[in-house]
Every structure is written in C-alpha cells, then in structure tokens.
Protein backbone atom coordinates (compact mmCIF):
# COMPACT_ATOMS: atom_id res chain seq x y z
CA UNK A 1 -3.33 19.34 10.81
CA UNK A 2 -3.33 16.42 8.61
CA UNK A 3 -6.70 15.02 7.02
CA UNK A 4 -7.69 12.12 5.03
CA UNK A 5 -10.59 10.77 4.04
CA UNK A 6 -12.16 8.20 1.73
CA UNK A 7 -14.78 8.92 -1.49
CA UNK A 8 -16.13 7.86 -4.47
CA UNK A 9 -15.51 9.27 -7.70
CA UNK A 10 -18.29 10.53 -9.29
CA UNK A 11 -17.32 11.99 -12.68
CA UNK A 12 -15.77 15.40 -14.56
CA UNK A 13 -16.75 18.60 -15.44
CA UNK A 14 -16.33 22.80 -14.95
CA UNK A 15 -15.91 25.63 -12.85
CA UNK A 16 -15.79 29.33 -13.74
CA UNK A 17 -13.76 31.38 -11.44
CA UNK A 18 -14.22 34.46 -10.67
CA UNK A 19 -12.07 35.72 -13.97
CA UNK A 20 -14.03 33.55 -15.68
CA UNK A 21 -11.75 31.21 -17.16
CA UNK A 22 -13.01 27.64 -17.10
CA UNK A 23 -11.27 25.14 -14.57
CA UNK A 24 -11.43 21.45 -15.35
CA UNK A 25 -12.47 19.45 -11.90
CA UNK A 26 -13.33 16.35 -10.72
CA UNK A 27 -16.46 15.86 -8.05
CA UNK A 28 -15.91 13.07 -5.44
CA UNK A 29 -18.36 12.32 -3.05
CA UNK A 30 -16.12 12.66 0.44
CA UNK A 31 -17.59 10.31 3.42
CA UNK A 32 -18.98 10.14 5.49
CA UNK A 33 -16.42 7.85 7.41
CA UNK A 34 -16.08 6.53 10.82
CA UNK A 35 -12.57 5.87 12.40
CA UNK A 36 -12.91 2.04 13.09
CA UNK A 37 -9.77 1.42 14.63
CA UNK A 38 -6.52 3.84 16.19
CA UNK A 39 -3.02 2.21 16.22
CA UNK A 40 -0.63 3.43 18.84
CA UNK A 41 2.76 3.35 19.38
CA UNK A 42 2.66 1.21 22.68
CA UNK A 43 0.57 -1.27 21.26
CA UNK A 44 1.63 -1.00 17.79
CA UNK A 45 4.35 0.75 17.20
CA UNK A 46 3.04 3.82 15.07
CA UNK A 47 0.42 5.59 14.86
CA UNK A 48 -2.55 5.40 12.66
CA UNK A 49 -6.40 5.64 12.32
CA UNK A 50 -8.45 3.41 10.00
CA UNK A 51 -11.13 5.07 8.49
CA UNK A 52 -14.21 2.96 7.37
CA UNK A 53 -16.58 4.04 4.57
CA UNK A 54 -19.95 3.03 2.30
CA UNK A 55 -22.61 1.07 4.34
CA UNK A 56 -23.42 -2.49 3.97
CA UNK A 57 -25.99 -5.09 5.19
CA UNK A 58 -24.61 -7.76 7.90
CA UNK A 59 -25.28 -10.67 5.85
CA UNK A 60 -22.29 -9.87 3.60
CA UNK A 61 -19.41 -9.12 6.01
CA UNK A 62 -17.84 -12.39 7.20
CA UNK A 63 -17.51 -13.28 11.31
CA UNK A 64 -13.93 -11.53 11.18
CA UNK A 65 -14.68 -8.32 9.58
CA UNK A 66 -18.11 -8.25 12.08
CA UNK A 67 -15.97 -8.72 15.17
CA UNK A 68 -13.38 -5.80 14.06
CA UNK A 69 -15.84 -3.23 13.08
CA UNK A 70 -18.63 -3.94 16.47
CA UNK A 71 -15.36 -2.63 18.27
CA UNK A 72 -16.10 0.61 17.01
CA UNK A 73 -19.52 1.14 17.88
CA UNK A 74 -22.75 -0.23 17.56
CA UNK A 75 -24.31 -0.46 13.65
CA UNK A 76 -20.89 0.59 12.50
CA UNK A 77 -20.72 -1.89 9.03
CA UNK A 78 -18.48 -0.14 6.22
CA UNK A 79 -17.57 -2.21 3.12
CA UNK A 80 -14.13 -0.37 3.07
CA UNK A 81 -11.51 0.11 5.13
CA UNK A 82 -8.44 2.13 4.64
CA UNK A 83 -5.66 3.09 6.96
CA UNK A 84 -3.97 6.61 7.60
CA UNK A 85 -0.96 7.30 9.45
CA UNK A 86 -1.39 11.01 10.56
CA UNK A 87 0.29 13.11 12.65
CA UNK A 88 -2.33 14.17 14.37
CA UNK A 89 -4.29 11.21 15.23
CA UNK A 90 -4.59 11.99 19.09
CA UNK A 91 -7.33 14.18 17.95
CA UNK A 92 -9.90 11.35 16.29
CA UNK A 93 -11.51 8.82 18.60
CA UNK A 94 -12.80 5.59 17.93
CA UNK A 95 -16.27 6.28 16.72
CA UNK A 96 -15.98 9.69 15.58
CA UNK A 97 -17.28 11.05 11.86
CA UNK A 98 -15.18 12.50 9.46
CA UNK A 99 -16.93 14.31 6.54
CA UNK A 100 -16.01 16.94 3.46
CA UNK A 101 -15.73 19.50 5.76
CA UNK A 102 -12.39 18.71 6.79
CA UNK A 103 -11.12 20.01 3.95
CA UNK A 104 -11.32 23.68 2.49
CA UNK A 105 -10.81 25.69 -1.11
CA UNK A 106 -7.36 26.04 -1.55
CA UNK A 107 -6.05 22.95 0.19
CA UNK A 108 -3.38 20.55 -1.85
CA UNK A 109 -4.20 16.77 -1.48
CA UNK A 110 -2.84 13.75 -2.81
CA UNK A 111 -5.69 11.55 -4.78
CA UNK A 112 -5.53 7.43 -4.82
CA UNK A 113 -7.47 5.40 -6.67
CA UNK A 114 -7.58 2.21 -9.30
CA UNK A 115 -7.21 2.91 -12.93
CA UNK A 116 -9.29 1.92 -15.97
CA UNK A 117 -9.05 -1.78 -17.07
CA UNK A 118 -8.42 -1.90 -20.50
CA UNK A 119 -7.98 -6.04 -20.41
CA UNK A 120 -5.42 -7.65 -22.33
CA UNK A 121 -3.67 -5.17 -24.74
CA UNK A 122 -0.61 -5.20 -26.86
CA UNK A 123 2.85 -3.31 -27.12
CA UNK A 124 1.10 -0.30 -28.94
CA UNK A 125 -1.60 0.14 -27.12
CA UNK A 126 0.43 -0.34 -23.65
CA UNK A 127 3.40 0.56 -24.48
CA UNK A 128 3.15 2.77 -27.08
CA UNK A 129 5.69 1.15 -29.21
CA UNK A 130 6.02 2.19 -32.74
CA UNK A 131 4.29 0.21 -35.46
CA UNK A 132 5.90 -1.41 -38.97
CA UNK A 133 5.30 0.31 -41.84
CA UNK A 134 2.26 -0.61 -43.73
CA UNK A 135 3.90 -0.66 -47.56
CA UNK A 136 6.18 -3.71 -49.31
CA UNK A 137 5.18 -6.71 -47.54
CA UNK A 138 4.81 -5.80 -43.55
CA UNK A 139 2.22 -8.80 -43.58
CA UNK A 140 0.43 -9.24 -40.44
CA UNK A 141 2.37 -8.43 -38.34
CA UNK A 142 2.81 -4.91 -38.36
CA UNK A 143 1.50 -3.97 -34.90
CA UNK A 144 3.35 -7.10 -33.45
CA UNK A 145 5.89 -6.29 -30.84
CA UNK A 146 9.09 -7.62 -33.14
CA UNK A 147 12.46 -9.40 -31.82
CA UNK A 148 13.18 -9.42 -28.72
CA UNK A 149 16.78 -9.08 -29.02
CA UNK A 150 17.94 -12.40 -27.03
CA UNK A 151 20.91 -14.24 -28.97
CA UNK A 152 23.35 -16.68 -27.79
CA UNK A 153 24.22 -14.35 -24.66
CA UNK A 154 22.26 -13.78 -22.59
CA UNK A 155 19.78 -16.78 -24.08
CA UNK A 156 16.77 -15.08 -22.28
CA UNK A 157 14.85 -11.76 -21.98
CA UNK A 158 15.56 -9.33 -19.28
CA UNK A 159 12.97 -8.73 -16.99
CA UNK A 160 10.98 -5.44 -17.73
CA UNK A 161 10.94 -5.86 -21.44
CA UNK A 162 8.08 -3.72 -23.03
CA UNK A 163 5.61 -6.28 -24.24
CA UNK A 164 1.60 -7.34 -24.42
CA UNK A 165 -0.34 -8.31 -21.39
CA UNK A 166 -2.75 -7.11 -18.67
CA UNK A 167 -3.20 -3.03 -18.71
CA UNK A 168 -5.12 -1.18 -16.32
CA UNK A 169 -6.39 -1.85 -12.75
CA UNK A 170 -3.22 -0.29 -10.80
CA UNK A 171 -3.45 1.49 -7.98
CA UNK A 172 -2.27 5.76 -9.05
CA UNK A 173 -1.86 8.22 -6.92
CA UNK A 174 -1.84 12.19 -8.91
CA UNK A 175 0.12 14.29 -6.14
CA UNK A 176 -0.84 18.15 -5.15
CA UNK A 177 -3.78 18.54 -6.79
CA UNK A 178 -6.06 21.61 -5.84
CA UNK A 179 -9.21 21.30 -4.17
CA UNK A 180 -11.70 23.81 -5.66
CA UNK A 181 -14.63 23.78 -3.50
CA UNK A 182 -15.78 21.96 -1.05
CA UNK A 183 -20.03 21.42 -0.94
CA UNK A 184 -20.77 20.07 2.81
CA UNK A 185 -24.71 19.80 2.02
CA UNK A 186 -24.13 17.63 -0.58
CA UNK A 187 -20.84 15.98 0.31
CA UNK A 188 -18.53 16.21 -2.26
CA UNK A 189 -15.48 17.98 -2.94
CA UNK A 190 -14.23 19.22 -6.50
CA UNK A 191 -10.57 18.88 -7.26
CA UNK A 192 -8.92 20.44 -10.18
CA UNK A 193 -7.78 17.89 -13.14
CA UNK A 194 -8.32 14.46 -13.59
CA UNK A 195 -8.23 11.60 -10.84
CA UNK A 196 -7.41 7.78 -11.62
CA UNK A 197 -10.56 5.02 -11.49
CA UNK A 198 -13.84 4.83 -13.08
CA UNK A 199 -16.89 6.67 -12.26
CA UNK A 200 -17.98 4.83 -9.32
CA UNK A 201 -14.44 3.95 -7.63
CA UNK A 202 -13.13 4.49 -4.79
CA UNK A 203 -10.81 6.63 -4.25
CA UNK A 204 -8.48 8.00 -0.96
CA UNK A 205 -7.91 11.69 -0.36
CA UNK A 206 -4.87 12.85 2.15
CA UNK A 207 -2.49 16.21 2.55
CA UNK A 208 -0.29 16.76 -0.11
CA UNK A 209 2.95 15.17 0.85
CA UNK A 210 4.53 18.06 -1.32
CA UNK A 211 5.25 21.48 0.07
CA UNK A 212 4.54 24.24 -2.38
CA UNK A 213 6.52 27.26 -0.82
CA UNK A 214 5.18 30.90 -1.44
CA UNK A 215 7.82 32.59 -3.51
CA UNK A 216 9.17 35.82 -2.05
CA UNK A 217 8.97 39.57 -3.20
CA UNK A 218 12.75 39.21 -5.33
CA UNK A 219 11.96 35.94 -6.49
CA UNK A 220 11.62 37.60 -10.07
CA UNK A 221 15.14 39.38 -10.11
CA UNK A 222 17.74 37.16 -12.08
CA UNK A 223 20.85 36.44 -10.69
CA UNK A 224 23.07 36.51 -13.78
CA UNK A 225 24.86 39.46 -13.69
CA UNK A 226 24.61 39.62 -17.77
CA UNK A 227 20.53 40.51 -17.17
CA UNK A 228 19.75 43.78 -16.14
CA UNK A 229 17.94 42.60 -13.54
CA UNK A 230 20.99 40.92 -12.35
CA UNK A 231 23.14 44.22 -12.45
CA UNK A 232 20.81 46.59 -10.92
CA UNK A 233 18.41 44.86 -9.77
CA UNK A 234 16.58 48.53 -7.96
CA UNK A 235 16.82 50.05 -11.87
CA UNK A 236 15.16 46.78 -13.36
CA UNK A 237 12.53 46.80 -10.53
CA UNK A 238 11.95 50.60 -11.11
CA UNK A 239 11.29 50.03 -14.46
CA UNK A 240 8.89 47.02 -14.13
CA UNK A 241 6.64 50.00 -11.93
C-alpha cells in the first residue's frame, strides 16, 4: 500500500541501535491530516487524495479556501494542502485521519521540503567557484566571478552560466531514506540523515519511488572467471565457511 503524509520538521539528533553504533536521524512531527478532497478518474481523470494539515482560525482562510475545505467535513480548516496520487486511494474517504502510524521501522520514503535561504550570495558561495589568488595585485576582486567568456560570437551569455544571485528556498526532495522509528503517542517519525527546510518547515513524506531489491544467497560469488570465486565458485564458498 502506498502512504503519504504531511509534517513538520522539527530538528536532528541520535539513535543507538541495538549494536550500539550511533545513527544520525531527523524527528518530524507526522499529522495529523485529514483527506480534504479525492480526485477520480471519471471526474478527473486520475486519481488522487489531498491531504490537509496544521489547524487554523476562520478569520484567515479566504471565502474560496472556506468553501473547498467545509466539503470535507464540518471544522475541517488546515493551513496546508498537498496532493497525493496513490495507488491505493479507494481505501481513504473524504474525512478520514491519517496519522504516523501509517508508517513503520524499516519503511523507505521519499522526504520533500524547502531549503535554507541563504539570500543573495555570490559565485563562491553558490557555486562554489574557485577564488583568485590573494598575492601580486588580485585587488578586489578576488572572489568576483571573472569573464564571462562572451566575444564577438556569440555577443551574449548562454543561459545557465554559473553566477551570483538568489540561493536557497527550492523545493528538495532526498529519495529512500530510512525511517527509524515511528512514536504514535507523540506523533513523530525519525528518519535516518538529514532532510531539506528549516526547523519548523513543512515537509511531505511518501513511499520511496525506488525499489531496493534483497540481494540473493550467490550475490557475493564473482563472475570473472580469473577470481576464484568465479572458477569454483562451491571451493570459494567452502572456504568462506
């Protein structure tokens, strides 16, 4: 079955498994949501559920948003809305809860959020472009992003060209990372490794779209017929027991 759901970041730190060797993780505090809306392929040609999270007051949703959301139920007023086409959406009904619980230790999801702003920067901050060198007259220009390159032909600079402007505040998505535990009392679900956004943000969980496939028994044996492995591959498994 596929899940989604939408949380809020709310910072770093560490597990110790049961080896005890530390595992970096993120906590995000998972729903709950409320499906607000269900797309269908009659009426809209896929299908779809849109998932509405984080309460807010009346007074600051506008006549539009108020009219969409009532359709899902009485007192239903989430400040975000985010749509998920599963396969599975037969199952989810306008009105019903999703919460943490969905997912489970051991489960691969795909994390979305906003990064960092980091405001106006230039080529060696965003870029990382390599500096001049600061001996025999670089001036003041030494972390300046240089010539461009443009002559006679082709008079101009090709779109794409590394240079200074607005960094941050894109939307990322970090693929099959491993959730690490999942805390229903409290809501929240630890991830391993980092996730995009500040503390605070919001950020959209979903199934890995990448399948990680068990690797069999003989996985180990080479093929090259130079290894021993390759060879004999009973005699190189005999001596590995």
């Amino acid at each position: 079955m596929e899940k989604a759901i939408i949380g809020k970041k709310v910072g770093m730190t560490q597990i110790f498994d049961e080896a005890g060797r530390v595992i970096p993780v993120t906590v995000i505090e998972a729903g709950p949501c409320t499906v607000v809306q269900k797309k269908t392929e009659e009426k809209d040609g896929y299908t779809a559920v849109q998932l509405g999270y984080e309460d807010v007051p009346e007074r600051k949703l506008t006549k539009p948003e108020l009219g969409h959301l009532k359709k899902a139920g009485e007192g239903v007023l989430k400040k975000v809305l985010k749509e998920f086409k599963l396969k599975d959406c037969d199952k989810l009904n306008v009105g019903d809860t999703v919460d943490c619980s969905v997912f489970a230790a051991g489960d691969r999801v795909d994390v979305t959020g906003v990064s960092k702003g980091h405001g106006y920067q230039g080529v060696i901050k965003r870029w990382g472009a390599h500096r001049l060198k600061e001996t025999h007259g670089s001036g003041p220009v030494h972390r300046h992003a240089g010539s461009m390159g443009s002559s006679t032909d082709p008079s101009r600079i090709f779109k794409g060209k590394i240079g200074a402007g607005h960094m941050g505040v894109d939307q990322v998505t970090v693929l099959n990372l491993d959730v690490i535990k999942v805390d229903t009392e409290l809501g929240v679900i630890a991830v391993r490794g980092a996730i995009p956004g500040p503390k605070g943000g919001i950020v959209y969980l979903r199934n890995s779209v990448i399948n990680v496939k068990e690797k069999s028994a003989a996985a180990d044996i080479s093929k090259n017929p130079q290894k021993a492995s390759g060879r004999n591959p009973q005699k190189a498994s005999a001596r590995k027991a």
